[in-house]
Protein backbone atom coordinates (compact mmCIF):
# COMPACT_ATOMS: atom_id res chain seq x y z
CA UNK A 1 0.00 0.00 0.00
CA UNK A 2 1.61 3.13 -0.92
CA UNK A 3 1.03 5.33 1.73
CA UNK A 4 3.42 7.94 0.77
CA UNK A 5 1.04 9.69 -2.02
CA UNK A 6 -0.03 12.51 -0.03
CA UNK A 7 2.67 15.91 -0.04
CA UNK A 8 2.73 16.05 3.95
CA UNK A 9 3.95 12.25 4.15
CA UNK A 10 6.88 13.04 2.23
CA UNK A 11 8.05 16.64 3.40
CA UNK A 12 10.59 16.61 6.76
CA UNK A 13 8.48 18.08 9.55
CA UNK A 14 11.31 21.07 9.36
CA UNK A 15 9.87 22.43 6.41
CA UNK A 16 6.15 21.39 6.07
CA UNK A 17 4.83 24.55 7.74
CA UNK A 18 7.08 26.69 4.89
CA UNK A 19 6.16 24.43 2.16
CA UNK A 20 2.32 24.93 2.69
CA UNK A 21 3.02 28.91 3.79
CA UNK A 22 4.93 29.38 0.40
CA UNK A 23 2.35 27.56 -1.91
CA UNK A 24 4.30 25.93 -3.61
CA UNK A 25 1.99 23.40 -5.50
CA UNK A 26 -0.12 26.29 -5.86
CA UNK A 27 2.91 28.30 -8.39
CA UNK A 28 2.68 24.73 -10.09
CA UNK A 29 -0.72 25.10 -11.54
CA UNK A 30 0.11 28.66 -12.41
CA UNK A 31 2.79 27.92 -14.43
CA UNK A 32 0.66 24.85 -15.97
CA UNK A 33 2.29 22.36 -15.02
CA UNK A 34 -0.12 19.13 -15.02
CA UNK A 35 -0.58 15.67 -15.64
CA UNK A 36 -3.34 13.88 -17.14
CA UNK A 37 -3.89 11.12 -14.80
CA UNK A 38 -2.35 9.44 -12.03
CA UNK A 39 0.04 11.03 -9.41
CA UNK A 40 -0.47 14.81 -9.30
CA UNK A 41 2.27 16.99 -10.52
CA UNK A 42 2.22 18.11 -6.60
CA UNK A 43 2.93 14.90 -5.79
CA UNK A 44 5.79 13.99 -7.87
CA UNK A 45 7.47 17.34 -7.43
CA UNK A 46 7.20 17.44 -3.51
CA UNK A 47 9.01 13.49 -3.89
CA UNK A 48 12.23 14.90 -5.68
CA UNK A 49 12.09 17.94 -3.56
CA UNK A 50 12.43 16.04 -0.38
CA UNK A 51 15.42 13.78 -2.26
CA UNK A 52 17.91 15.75 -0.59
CA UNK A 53 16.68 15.26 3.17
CA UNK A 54 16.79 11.56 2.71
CA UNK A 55 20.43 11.82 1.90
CA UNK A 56 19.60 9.54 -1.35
CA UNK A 57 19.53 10.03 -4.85
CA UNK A 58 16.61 9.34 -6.89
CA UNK A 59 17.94 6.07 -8.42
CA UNK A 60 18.52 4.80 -4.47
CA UNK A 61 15.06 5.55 -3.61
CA UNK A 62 13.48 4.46 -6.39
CA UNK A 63 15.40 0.76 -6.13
CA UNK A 64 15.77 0.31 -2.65
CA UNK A 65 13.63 -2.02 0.08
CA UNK A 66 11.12 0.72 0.28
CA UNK A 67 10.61 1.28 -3.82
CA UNK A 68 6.98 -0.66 -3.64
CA UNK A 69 6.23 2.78 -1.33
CA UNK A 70 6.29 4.98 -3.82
CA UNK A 71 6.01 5.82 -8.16
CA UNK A 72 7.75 3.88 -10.51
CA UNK A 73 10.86 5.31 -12.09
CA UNK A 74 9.13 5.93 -15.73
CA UNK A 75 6.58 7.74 -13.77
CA UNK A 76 9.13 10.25 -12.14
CA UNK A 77 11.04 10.81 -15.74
CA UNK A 78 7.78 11.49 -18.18
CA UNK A 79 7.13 14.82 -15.68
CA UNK A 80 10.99 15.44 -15.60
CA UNK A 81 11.65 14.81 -19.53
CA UNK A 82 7.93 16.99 -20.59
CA UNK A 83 8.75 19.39 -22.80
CA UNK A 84 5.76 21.24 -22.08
CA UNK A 85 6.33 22.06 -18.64
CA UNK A 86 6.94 25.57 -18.06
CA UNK A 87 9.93 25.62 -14.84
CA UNK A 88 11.44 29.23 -15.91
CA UNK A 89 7.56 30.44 -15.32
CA UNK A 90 6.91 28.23 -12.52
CA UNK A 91 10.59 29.30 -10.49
CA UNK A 92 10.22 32.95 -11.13
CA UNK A 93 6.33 33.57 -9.86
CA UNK A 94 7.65 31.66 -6.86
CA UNK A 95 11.21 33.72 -5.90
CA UNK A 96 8.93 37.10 -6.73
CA UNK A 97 6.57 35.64 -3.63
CA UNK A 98 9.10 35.20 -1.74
CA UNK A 99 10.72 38.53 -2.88
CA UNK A 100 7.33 40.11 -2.10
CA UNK A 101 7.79 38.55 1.98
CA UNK A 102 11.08 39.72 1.92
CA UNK A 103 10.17 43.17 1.32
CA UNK A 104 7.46 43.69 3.86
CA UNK A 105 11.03 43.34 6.35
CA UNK A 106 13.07 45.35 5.19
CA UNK A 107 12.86 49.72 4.79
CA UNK A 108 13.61 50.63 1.53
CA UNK A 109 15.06 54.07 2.62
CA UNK A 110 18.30 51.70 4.40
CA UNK A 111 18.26 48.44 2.64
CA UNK A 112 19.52 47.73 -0.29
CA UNK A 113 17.93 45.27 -3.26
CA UNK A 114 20.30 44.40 -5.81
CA UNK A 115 19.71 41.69 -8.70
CA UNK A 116 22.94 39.57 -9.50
CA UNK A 117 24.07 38.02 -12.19
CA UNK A 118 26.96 35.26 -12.48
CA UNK A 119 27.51 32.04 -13.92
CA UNK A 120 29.11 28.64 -12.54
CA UNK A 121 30.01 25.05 -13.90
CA UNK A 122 27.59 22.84 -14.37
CA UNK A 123 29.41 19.37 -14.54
CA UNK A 124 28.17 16.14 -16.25
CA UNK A 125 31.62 14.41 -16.82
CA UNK A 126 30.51 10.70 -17.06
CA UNK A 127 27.65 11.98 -19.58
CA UNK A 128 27.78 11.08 -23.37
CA UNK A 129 24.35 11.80 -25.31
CA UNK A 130 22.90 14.68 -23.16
CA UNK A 131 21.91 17.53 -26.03
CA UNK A 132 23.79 20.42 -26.04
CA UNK A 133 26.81 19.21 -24.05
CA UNK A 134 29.86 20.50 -24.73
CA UNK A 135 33.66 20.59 -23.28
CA UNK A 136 34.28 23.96 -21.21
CA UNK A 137 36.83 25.44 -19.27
CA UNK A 138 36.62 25.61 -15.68
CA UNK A 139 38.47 29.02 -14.22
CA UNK A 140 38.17 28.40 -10.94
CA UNK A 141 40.64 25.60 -10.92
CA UNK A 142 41.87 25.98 -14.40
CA UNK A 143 40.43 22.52 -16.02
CA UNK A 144 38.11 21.44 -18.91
CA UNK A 145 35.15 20.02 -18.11
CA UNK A 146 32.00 18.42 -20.07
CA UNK A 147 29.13 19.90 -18.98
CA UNK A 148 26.86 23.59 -18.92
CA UNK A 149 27.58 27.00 -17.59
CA UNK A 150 24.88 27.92 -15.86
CA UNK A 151 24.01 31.62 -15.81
CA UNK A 152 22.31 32.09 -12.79
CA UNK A 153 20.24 35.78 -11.70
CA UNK A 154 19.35 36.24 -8.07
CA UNK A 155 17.91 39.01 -6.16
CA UNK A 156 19.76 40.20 -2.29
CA UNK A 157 18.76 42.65 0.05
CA UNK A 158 22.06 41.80 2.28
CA UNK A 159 20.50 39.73 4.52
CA UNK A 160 18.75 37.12 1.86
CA UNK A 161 20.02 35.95 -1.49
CA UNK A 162 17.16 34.00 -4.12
CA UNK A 163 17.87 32.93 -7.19
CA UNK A 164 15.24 34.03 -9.94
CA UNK A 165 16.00 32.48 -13.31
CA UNK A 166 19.11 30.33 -14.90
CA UNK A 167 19.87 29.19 -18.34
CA UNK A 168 21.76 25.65 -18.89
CA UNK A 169 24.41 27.48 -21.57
CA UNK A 170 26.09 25.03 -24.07
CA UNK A 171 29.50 25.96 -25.75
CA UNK A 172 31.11 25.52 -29.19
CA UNK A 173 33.30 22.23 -28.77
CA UNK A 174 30.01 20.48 -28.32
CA UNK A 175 30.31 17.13 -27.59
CA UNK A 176 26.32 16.13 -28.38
CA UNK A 177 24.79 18.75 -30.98
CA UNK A 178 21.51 16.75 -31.24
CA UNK A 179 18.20 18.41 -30.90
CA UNK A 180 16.52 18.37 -27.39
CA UNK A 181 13.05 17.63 -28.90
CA UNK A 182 11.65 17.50 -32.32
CA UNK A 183 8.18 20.17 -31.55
CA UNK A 184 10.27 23.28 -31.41
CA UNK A 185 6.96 24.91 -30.74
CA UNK A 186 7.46 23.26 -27.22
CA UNK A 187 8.72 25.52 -23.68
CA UNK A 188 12.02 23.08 -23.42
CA UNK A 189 12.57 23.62 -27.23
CA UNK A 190 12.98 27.43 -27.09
CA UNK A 191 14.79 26.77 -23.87
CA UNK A 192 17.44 24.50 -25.71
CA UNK A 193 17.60 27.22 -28.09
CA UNK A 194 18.57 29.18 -26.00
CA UNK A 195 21.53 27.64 -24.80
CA UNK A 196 23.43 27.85 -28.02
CA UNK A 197 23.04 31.71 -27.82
CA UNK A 198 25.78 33.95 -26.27
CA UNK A 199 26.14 34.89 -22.35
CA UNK A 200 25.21 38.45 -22.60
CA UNK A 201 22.14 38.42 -24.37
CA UNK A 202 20.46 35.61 -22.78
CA UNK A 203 21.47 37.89 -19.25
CA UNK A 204 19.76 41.02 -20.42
CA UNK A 205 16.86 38.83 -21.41
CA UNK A 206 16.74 37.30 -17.87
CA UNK A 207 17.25 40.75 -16.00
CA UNK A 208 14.34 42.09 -18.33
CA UNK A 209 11.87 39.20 -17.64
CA UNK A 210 12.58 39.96 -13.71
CA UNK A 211 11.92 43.74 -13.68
CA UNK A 212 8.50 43.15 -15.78
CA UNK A 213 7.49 40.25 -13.46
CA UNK A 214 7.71 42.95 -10.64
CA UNK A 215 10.58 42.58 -9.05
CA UNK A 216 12.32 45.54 -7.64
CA UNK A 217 15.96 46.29 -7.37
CA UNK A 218 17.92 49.26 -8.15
CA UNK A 219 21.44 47.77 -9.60
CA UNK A 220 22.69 44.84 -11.06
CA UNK A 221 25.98 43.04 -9.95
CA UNK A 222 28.45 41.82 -11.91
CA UNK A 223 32.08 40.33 -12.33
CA UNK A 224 34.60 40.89 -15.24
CA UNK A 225 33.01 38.64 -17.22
CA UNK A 226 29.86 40.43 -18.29
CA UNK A 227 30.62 44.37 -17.34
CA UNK A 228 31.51 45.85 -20.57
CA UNK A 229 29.77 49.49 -21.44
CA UNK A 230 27.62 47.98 -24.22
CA UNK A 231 26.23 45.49 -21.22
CA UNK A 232 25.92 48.16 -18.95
CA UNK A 233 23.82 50.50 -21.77
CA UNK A 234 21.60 47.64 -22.85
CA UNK A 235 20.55 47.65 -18.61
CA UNK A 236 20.36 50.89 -18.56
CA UNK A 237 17.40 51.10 -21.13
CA UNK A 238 16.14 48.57 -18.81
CA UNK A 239 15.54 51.00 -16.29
CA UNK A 240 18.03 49.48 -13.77
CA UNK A 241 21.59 50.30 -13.39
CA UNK A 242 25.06 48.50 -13.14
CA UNK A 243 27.66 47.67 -11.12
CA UNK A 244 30.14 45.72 -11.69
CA UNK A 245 34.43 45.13 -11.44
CA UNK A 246 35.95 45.53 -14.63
CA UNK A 247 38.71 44.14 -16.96
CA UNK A 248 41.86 45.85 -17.25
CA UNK A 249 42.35 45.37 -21.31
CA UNK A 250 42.44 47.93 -24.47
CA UNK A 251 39.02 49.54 -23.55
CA UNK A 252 39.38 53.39 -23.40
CA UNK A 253 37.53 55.76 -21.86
CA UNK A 254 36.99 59.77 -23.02
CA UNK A 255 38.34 61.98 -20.02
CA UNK A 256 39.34 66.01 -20.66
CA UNK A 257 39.23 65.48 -24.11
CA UNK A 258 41.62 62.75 -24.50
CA UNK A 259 41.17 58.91 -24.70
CA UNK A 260 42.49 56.27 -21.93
CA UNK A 261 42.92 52.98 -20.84
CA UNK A 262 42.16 51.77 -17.45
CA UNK A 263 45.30 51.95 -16.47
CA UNK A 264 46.03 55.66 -17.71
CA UNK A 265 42.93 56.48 -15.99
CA UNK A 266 44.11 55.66 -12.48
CA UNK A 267 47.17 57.72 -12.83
CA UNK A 268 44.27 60.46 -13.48
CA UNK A 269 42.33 59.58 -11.09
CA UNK A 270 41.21 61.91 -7.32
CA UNK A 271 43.06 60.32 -4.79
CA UNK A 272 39.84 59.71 -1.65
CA UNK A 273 41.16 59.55 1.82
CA UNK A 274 39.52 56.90 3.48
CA UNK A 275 39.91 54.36 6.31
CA UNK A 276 38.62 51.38 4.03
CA UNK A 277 40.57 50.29 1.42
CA UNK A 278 39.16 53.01 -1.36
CA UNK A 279 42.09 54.15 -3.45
CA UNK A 280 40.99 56.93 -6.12
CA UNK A 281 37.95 57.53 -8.12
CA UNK A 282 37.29 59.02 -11.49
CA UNK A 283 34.09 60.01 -13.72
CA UNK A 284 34.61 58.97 -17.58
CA UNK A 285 32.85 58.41 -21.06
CA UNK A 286 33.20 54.79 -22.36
CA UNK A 287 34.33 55.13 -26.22
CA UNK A 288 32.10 52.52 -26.89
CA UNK A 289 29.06 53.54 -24.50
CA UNK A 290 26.32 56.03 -24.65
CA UNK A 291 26.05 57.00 -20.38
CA UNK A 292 29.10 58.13 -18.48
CA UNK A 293 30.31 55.92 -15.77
CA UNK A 294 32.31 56.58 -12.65
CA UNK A 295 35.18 54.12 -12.06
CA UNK A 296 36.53 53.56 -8.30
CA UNK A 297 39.41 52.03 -7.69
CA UNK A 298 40.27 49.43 -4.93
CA UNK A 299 43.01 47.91 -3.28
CA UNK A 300 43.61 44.55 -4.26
CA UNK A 301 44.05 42.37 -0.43
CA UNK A 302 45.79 39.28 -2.83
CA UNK A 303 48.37 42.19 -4.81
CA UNK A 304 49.16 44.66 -2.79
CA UNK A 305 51.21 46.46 -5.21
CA UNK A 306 47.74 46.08 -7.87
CA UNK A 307 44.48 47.56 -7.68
CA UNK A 308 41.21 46.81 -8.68
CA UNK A 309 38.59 48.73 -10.22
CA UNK A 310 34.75 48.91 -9.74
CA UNK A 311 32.58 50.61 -12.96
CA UNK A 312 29.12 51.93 -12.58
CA UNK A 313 26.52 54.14 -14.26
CA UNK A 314 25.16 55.81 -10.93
CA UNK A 315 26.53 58.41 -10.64
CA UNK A 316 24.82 59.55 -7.61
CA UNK A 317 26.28 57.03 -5.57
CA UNK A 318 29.43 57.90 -3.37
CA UNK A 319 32.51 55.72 -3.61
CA UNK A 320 31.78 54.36 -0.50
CA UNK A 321 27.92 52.91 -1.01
CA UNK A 322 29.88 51.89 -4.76
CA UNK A 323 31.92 49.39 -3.14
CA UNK A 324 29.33 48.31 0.07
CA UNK A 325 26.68 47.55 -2.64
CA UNK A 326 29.02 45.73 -4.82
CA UNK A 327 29.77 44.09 -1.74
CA UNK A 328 26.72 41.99 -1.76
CA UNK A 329 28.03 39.94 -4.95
CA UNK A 330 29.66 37.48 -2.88
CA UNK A 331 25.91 36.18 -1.76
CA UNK A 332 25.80 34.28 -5.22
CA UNK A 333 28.85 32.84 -4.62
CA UNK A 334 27.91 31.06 -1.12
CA UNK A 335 24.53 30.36 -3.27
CA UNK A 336 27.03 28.50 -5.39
CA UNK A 337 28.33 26.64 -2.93
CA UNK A 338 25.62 25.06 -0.74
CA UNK A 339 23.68 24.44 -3.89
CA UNK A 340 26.32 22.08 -4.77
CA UNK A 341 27.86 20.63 -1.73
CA UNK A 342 24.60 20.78 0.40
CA UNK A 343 21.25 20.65 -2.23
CA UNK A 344 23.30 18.08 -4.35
CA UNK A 345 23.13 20.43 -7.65
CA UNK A 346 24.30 18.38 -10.77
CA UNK A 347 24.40 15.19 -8.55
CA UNK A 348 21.07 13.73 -8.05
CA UNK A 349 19.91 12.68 -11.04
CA UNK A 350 21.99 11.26 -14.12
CA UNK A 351 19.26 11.77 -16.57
CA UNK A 352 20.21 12.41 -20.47
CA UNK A 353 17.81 14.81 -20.82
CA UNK A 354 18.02 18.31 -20.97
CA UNK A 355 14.27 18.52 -19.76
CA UNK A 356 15.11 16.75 -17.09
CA UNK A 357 18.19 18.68 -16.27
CA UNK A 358 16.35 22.25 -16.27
CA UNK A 359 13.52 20.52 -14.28
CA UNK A 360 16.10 19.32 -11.25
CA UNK A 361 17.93 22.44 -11.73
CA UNK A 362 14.21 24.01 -10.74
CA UNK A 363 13.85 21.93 -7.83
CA UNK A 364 17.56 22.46 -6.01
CA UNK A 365 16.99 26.35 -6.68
CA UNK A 366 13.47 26.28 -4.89
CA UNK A 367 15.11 24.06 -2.11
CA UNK A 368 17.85 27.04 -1.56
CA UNK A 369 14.51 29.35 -1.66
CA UNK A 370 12.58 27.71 1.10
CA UNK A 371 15.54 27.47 3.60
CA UNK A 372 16.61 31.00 2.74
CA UNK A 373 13.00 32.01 3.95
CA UNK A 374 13.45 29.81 6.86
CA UNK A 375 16.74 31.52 7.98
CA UNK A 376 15.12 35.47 7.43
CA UNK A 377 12.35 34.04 9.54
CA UNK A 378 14.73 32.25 12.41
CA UNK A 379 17.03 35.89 12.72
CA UNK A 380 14.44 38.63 11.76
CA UNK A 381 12.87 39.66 14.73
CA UNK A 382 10.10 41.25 12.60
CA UNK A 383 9.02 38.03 11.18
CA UNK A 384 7.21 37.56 14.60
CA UNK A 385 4.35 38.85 13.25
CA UNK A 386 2.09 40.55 15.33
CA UNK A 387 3.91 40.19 18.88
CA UNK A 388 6.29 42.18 17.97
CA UNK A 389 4.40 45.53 16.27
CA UNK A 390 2.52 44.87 19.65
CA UNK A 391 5.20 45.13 21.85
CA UNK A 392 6.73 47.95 19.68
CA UNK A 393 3.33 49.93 20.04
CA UNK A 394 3.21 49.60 24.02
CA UNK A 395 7.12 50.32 24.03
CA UNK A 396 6.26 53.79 22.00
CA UNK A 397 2.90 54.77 24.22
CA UNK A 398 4.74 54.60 27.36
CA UNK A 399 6.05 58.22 27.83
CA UNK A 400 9.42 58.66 28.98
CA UNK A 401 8.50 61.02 31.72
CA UNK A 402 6.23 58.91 33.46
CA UNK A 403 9.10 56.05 33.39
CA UNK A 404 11.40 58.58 34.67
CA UNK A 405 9.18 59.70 37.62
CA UNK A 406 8.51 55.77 38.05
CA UNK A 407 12.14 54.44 38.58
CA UNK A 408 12.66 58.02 41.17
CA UNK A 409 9.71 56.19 42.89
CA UNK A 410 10.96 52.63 42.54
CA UNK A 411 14.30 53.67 44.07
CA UNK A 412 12.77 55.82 47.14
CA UNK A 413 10.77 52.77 47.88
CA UNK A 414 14.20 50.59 47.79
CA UNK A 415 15.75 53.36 49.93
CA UNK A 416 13.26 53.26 53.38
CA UNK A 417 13.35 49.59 53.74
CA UNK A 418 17.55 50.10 53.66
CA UNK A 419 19.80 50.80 57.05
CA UNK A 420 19.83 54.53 57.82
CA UNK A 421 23.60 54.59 56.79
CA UNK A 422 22.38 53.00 53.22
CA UNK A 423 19.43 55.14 52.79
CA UNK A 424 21.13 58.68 53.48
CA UNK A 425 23.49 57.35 50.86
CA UNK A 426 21.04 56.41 47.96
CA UNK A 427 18.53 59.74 48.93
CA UNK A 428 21.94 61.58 48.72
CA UNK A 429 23.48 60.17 45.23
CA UNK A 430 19.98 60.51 44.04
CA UNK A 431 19.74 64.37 44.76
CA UNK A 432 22.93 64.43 42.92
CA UNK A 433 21.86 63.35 40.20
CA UNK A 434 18.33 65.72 39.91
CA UNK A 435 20.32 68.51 40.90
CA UNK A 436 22.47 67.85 37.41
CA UNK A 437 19.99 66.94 35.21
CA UNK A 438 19.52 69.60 31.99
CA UNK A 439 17.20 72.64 32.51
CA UNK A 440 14.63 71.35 30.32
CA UNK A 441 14.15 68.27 31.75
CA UNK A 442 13.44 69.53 34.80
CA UNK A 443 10.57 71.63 33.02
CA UNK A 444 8.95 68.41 31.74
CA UNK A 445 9.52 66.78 35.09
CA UNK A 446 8.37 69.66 37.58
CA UNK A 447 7.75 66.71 41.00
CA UNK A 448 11.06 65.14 40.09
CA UNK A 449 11.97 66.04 43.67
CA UNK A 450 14.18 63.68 46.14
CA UNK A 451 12.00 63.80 49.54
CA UNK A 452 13.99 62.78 52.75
């Protein structure tokens, strides 16, 4: 008897009460994502979402003593391998919910909500026929690779990072150029597509498909790789702007007339006296881009004889908030990390499908969602709810006069049930004190009067 069918069988009790708060099944029908008959799509989703806090893999699960439990193995791929299922839709309605929570926490006048872009490796070594793989280079630790890079875009607000939308890229030394599926009219078709299209375009088209979905940010965050002026004008018309470290090649800038590269621009550049490790700054025209930028530059903590140098198009913003906002691009780099070492990215599944590859690439990045909300709700005292704005309200109506007058009272009381030695020495210290208190509190607080 399978008595695993319904979701809150499956789901750790740890995150049951988030999983039904969130809605998750309920972003599934919006993105419409069904199946005709047998297990729900709820069903089958919540299963490989709760993979990872069985410490198993679907293949272990799904062959083990308990397999008679739960859905055959074909029944688990046909959702996974559907090219009709809709995950971009389904993951991005879901992070802007989340988003939306997030916001309610936060004041927008001293927070700050970024959108960040970056990509990663996306390895599939022992794979042969997957469509669209190809051999890549790995930076990081200098290495080719068979796999995907995945550009990744994620929203932080310093205290939460989500991730919002990712594309599986493919390269040019493909290793499998076959066709994902043959109705290119299909979701996963145009999504294969777009893996054989370059970086940049496919990240403007991400950024642009967040800001119309409603999500609010005012930059975008960047590494070498993708801030170049043309990137940073095509944002720009976006209605966001940029931030992001730049490269220091043949790109020159227009400054007093005369043109410059990067590294003739520091030797041009106002020296800022600061306590944190701000060098210079500089405001220049980009030969090649339409908005001017301002460029700071950084000390470098690895080179201490290099710099480095942060570019962006807001020009309103001080060196300082520059480099604190930038700051916040190292929140898709831990997002990196546990995804891989802790939500078993790339190492769950060893499907051939691409399908099936965007649809558990869905599933780890709503797992880093729900225990993102989790932590904002375990350290944000204002996720409380209504205890707290209670407690804040009574904390504002008591006036601070009457709690004034109140602790004089509290310690006179203190003082007659002390020794007579004790109690001349508290009525004492405590005239000492009202006899130096300002002029104009003693106008608010006319009784504030020590009687012996």
């Amino acid at each position: 008897m399978i008595h695993l069918k319904a979701i809150k069988n499956q789901l750790p009790n740890e995150v049951k009460a988030t999983f039904s708060e969130l809605k998750v099944p309920s972003f599934l029908r919006q993105a419409h994502i069904h199946k005709q008959k047998g297990y729900s799509v709820a069903v089958i989703f919540t299963f490989l979402f709760s993979l990872v806090f069985k410490g198993k893999s679907l293949h272990q699960v799904l062959s083990g003593r308990e397999a008679d439990q739960w859905m055959k193995k074909d029944t688990v791929y046909r959702l996974m391998n559907d090219p009709h299922n809709n995950w971009r839709t389904f993951l991005l309605r879901f992070s802007t919910s989340v988003i939306e929570k997030i916001h309610r926490l936060t004041d927008p006048q001293t927070h700050l909500r970024t959108l960040i872009l970056d990509d990663s490796t996306f390895y599939r070594n022992r794979s042969q026929k997957v469509p669209g793989l190809a051999r890549l280079w790995d930076h990081a630790l200098q290495k080719g690779y068979k796999g995907y890079r995945m550009l990744t875009l994620g929203f932080s607000d310093g205290y939460s990072f989500l991730p919002i939308d990712f594309s599986l890229l493919s390269g040019n030394k493909k290793v499998q150029p076959t066709i994902s599926v043959q109705d290119q009219r299909t979701v996963g078709a145009r999504r294969f597509k777009e893996a054989q299209r370059p970086m940049p375009e496919v990240a403007v088209e991400m950024v642009a498909r967040a800001l119309d979905q409603g999500i609010y940010a005012t930059h975008v965050l960047m590494d070498k790789w993708f801030t170049c002026p043309k990137m940073i004008d095509r944002l720009h018309d976006l209605g966001i702007h940029t931030i992001g470290m730049m490269k220091n090649g043949k790109t020159k800038y227009l400054y007093q007339g005369r043109f410059y590269k990067l590294s003739e621009l520091y030797q041009k550049s106002t020296e800022e006296v600061t306590a944190e490790a701000i060098l210079s700054s500089i405001i220049v025209q980009p030969c090649a881009g339409q908005h001017p930028v301002k460029i700071v530059f950084v000390k470098n903590h690895s080179k201490q004889s290099a710099w480095l140098a942060i570019m962006t198009d807001d020009l309103t913003l001080s060196s300082q908030e520059i480099v604190k906002t930038y700051s916040l691009r190292w929140d898709i780099e831990t997002f990196f990390k546990a995804s891989k070492s802790l939500l078993h990215l790339a190492q769950e599944t060893q499907t051939r499908n691409y399908q099936a590859l965007l649809c558990h690439t869905t599933i780890v990045f709503t797992r880093y969602i729900l225990l993102s909300w989790q932590q904002r709700c375990a350290n944000d005292e204002r996720t409380l709810g209504g205890l707290f704005y209670e407690l804040a309200d009574q904390m504002k109506e008591l006036d601070w006069s009457v709690a004034l007058l109140e602790l004089v009272k509290i310690i006179q009381a203190v003082s007659e049930k002390a020794e007579s030695t004790l109690q001349d020495f508290i009525e004492s210290q405590l005239q000492h004190w009202i006899d130096t208190l300002p002029n104009y509190i003693k106008g608010y607080l006319p009784n504030l009067v020590c009687e012996t």
